[in-house]
C-alpha atoms as a PDB file:
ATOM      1  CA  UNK A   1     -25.394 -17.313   8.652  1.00  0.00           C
ATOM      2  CA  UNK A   2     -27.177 -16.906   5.176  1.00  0.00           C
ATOM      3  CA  UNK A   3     -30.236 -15.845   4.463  1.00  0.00           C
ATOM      4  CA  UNK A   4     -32.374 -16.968   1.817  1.00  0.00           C
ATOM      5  CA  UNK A   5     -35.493 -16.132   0.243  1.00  0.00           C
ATOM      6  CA  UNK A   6     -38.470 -18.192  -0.690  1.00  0.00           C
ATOM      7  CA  UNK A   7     -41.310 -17.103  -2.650  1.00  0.00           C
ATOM      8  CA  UNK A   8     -43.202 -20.804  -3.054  1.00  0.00           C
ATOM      9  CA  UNK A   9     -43.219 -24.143  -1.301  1.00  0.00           C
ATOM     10  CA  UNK A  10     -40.965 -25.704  -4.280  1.00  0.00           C
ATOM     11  CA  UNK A  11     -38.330 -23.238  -3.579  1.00  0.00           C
ATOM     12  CA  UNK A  12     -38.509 -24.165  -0.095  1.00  0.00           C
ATOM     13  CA  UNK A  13     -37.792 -27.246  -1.116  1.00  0.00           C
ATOM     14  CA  UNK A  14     -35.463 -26.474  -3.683  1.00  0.00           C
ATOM     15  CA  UNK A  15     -33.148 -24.677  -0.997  1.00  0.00           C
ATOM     16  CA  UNK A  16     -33.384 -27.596   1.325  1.00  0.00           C
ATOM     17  CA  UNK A  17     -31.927 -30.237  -1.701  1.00  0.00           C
ATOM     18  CA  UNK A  18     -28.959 -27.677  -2.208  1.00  0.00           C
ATOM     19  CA  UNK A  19     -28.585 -27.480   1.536  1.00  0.00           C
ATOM     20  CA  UNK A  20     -28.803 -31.170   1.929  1.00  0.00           C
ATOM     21  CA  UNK A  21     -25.524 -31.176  -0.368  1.00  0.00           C
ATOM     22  CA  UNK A  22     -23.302 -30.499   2.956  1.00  0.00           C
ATOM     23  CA  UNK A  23     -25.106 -32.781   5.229  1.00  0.00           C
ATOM     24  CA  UNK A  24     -23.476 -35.570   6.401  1.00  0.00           C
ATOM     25  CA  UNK A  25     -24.743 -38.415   8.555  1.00  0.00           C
ATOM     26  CA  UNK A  26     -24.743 -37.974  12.136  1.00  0.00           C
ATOM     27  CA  UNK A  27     -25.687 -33.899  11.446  1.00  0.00           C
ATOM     28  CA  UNK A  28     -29.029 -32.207  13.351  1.00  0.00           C
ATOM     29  CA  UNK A  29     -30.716 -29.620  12.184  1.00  0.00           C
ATOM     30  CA  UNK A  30     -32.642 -27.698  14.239  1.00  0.00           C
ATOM     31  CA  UNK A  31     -36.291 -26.275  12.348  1.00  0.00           C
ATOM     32  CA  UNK A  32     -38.156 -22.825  13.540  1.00  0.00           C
ATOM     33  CA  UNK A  33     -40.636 -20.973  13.167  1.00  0.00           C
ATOM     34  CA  UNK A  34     -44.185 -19.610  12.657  1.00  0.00           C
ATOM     35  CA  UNK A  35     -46.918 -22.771  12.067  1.00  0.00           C
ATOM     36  CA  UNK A  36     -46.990 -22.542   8.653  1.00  0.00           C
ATOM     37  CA  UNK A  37     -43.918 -21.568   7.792  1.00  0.00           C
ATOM     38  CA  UNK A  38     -42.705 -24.521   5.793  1.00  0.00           C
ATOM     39  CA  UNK A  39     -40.515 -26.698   8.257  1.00  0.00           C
ATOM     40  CA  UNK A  40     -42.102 -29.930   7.041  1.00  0.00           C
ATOM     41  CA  UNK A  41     -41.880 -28.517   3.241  1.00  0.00           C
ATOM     42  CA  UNK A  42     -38.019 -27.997   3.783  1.00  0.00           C
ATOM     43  CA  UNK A  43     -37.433 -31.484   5.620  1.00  0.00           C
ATOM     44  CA  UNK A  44     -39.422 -32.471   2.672  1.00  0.00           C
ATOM     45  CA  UNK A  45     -36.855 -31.144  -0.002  1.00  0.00           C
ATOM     46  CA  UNK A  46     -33.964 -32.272   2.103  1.00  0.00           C
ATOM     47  CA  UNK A  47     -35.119 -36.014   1.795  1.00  0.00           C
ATOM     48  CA  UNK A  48     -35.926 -35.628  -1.668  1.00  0.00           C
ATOM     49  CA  UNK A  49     -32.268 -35.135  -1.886  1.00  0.00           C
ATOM     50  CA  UNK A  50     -31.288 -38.375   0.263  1.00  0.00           C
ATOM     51  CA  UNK A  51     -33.771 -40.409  -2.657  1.00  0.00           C
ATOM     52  CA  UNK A  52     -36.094 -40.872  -0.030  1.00  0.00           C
ATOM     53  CA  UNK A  53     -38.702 -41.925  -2.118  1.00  0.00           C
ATOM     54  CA  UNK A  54     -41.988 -41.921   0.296  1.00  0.00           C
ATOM     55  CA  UNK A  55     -44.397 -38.721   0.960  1.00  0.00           C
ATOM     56  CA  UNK A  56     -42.484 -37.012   3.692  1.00  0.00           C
ATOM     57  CA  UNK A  57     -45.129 -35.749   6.145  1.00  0.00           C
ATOM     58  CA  UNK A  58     -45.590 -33.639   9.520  1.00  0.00           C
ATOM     59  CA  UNK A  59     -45.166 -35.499  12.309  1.00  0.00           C
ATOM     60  CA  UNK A  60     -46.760 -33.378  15.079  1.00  0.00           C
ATOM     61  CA  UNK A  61     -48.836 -36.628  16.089  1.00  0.00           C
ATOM     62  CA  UNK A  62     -46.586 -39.531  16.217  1.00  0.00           C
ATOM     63  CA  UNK A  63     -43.797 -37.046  17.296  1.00  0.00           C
ATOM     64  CA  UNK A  64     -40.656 -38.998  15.187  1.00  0.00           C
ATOM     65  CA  UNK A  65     -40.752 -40.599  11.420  1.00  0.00           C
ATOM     66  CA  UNK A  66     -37.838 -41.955  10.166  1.00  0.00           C
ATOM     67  CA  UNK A  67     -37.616 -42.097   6.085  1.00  0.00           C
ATOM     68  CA  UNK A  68     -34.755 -44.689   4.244  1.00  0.00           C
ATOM     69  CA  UNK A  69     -33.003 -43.123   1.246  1.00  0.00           C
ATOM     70  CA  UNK A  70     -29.504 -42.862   0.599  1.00  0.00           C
ATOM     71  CA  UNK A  71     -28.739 -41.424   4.411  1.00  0.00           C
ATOM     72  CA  UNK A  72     -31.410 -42.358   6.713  1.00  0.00           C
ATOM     73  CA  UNK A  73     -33.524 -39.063   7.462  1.00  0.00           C
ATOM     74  CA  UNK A  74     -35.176 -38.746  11.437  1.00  0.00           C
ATOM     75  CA  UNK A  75     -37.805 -36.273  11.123  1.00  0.00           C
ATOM     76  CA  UNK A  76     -39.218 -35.140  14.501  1.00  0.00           C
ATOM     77  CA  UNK A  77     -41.704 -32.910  15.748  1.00  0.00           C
ATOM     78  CA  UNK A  78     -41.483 -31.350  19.384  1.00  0.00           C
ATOM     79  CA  UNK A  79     -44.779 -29.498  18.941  1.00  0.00           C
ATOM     80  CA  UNK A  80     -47.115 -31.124  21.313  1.00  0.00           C
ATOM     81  CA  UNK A  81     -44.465 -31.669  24.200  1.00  0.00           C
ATOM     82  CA  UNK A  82     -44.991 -29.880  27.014  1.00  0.00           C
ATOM     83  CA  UNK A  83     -41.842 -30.292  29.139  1.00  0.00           C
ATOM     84  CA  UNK A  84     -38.307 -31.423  28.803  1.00  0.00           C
ATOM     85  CA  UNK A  85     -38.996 -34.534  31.102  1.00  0.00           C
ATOM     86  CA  UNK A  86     -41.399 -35.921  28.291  1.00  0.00           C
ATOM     87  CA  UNK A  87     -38.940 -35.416  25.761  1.00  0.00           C
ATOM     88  CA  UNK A  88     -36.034 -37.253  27.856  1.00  0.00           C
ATOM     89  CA  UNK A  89     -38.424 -39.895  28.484  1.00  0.00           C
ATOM     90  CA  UNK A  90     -39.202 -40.881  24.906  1.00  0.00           C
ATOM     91  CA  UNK A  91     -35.638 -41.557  24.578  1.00  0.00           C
ATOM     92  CA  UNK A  92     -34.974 -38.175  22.599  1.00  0.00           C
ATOM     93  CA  UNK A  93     -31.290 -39.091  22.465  1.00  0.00           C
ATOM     94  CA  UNK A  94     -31.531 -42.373  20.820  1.00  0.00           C
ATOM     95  CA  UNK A  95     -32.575 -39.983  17.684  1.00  0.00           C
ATOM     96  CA  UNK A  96     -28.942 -38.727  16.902  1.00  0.00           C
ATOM     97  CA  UNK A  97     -28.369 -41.751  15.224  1.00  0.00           C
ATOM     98  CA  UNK A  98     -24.534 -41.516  13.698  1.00  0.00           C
ATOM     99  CA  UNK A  99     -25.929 -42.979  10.654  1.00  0.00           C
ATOM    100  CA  UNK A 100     -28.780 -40.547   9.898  1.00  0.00           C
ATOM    101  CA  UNK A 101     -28.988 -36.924   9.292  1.00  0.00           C
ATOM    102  CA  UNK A 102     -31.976 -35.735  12.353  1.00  0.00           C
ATOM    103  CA  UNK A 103     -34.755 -33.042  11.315  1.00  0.00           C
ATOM    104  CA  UNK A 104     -36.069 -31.282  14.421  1.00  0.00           C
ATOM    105  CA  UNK A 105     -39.130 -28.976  14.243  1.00  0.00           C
ATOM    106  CA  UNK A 106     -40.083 -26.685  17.091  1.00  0.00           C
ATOM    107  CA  UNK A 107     -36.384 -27.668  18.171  1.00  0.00           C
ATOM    108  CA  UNK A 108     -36.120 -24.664  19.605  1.00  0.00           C
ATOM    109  CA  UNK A 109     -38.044 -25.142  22.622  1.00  0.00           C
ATOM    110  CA  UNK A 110     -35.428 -28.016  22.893  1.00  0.00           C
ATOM    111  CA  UNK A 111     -32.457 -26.540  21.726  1.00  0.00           C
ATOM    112  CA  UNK A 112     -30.550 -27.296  24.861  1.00  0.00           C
ATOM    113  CA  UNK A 113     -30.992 -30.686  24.952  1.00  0.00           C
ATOM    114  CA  UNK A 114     -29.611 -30.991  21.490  1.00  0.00           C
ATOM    115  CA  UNK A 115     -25.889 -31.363  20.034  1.00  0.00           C
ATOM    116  CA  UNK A 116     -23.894 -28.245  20.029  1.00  0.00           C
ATOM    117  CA  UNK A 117     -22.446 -28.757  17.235  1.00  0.00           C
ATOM    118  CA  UNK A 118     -25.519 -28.612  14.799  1.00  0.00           C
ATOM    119  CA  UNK A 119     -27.536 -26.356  11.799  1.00  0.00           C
ATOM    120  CA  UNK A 120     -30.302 -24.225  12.798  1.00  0.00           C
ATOM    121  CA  UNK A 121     -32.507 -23.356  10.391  1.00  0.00           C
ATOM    122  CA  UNK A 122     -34.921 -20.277  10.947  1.00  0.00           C
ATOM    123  CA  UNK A 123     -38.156 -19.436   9.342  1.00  0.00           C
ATOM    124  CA  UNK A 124     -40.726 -16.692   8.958  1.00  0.00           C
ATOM    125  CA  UNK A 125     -43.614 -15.916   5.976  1.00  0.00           C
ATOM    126  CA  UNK A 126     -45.945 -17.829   4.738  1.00  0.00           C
ATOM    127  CA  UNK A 127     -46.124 -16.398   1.055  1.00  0.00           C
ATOM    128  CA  UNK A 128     -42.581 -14.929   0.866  1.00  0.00           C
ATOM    129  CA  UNK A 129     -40.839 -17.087   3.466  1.00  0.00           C
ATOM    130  CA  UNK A 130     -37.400 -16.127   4.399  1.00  0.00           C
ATOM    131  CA  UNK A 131     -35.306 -19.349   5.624  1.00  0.00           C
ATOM    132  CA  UNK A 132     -32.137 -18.168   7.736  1.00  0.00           C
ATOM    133  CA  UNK A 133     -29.413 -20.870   8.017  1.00  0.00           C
ATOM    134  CA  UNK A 134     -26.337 -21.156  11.034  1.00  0.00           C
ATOM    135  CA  UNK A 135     -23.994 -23.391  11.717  1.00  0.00           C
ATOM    136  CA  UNK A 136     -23.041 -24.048  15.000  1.00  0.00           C
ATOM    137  CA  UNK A 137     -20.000 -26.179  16.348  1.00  0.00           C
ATOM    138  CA  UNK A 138     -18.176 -28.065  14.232  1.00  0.00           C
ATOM    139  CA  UNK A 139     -20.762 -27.693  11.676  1.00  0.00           C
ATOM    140  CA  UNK A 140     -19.495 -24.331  10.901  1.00  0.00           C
ATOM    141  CA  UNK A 141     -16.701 -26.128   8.558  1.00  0.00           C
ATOM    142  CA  UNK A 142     -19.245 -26.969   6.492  1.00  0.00           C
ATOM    143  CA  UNK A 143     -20.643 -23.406   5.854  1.00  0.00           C
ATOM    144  CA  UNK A 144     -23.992 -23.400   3.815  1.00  0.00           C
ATOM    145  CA  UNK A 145     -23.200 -20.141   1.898  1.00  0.00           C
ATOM    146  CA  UNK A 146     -21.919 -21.736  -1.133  1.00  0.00           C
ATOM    147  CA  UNK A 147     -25.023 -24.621  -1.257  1.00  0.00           C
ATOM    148  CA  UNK A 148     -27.610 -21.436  -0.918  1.00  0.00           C
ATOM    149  CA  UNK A 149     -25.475 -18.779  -3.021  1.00  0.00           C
ATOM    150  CA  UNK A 150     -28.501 -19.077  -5.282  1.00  0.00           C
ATOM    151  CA  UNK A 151     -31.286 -18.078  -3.161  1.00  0.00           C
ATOM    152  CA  UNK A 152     -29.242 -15.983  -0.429  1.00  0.00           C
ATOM    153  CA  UNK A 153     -30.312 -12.161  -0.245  1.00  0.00           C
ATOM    154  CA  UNK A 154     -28.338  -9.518   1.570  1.00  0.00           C
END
């Protein structure tokens, strides 16, 4: 794991375009924390890095966007669910597209129904956010220590 710091919502995004550097289609990242804690601001700064050219914005209501850009991004939102029976029936499987590199906030109210082998990516603070970063599974290979050297604190 590697844990960064963040003092503004560009260097939340900032981290997220040097962590995007090791993602490869097919990958799912898994997005926590506080409301307010800038999950949509670091899927933001990941597709930035894809040349997804469109705002990139929450989506709590409409539960999955999906952005075009070099790699297809899948941004999703489990917010508003209230049981893993909704989320199996709106086809939450169909979303690990091989081709596209899958955003999931809240995923950790899910994170059993998701792909073991995956990124989780932890945050807390609003003002001074700290943004924690595992890889699980095979996604350990592809250890984000070296994308996030810049920002990582001890």
């Amino acid at each position: 794991m590697v844990r960064c710091s963040s003092s503004s919502p560009d260097e939340t995004r900032a981290i997220a375009r040097a962590f995007a550097s090791i993602l490869r289609p097919g990958d799912v990242v898994l997005l926590s924390g506080d409301l307010g804690a800038g999950k949509t601001c670091f899927v933001q700064g990941a597709a930035e890095a894809f040349g997804v050219e469109e705002p990139v914005t929450s989506p709590t209501f409409v539960i999955v966007r999906t952005y075009r850009g070099s790699v297809r991004v899948v941004h999703a939102d489990v917010y508003r669910l209230t049981s893993m029976g909704e989320l199996i029936d709106l086809g939450f499987e169909d979303l690990f597209d091989p081709g596209a590199v899958t955003f999931v906030e809240w995923g950790d109210a899910v994170a059993e129904e998701l792909p073991p082998d995956r990124f989780e990516v932890a945050m807390s603070g609003v003002d001074a956010r700290t943004v924690d970063v595992r890889a699980l599974g095979s996604a350990a290979a592809r250890s984000p220590e070296a994308a996030l050297a810049r920002w990582a604190i001890a």
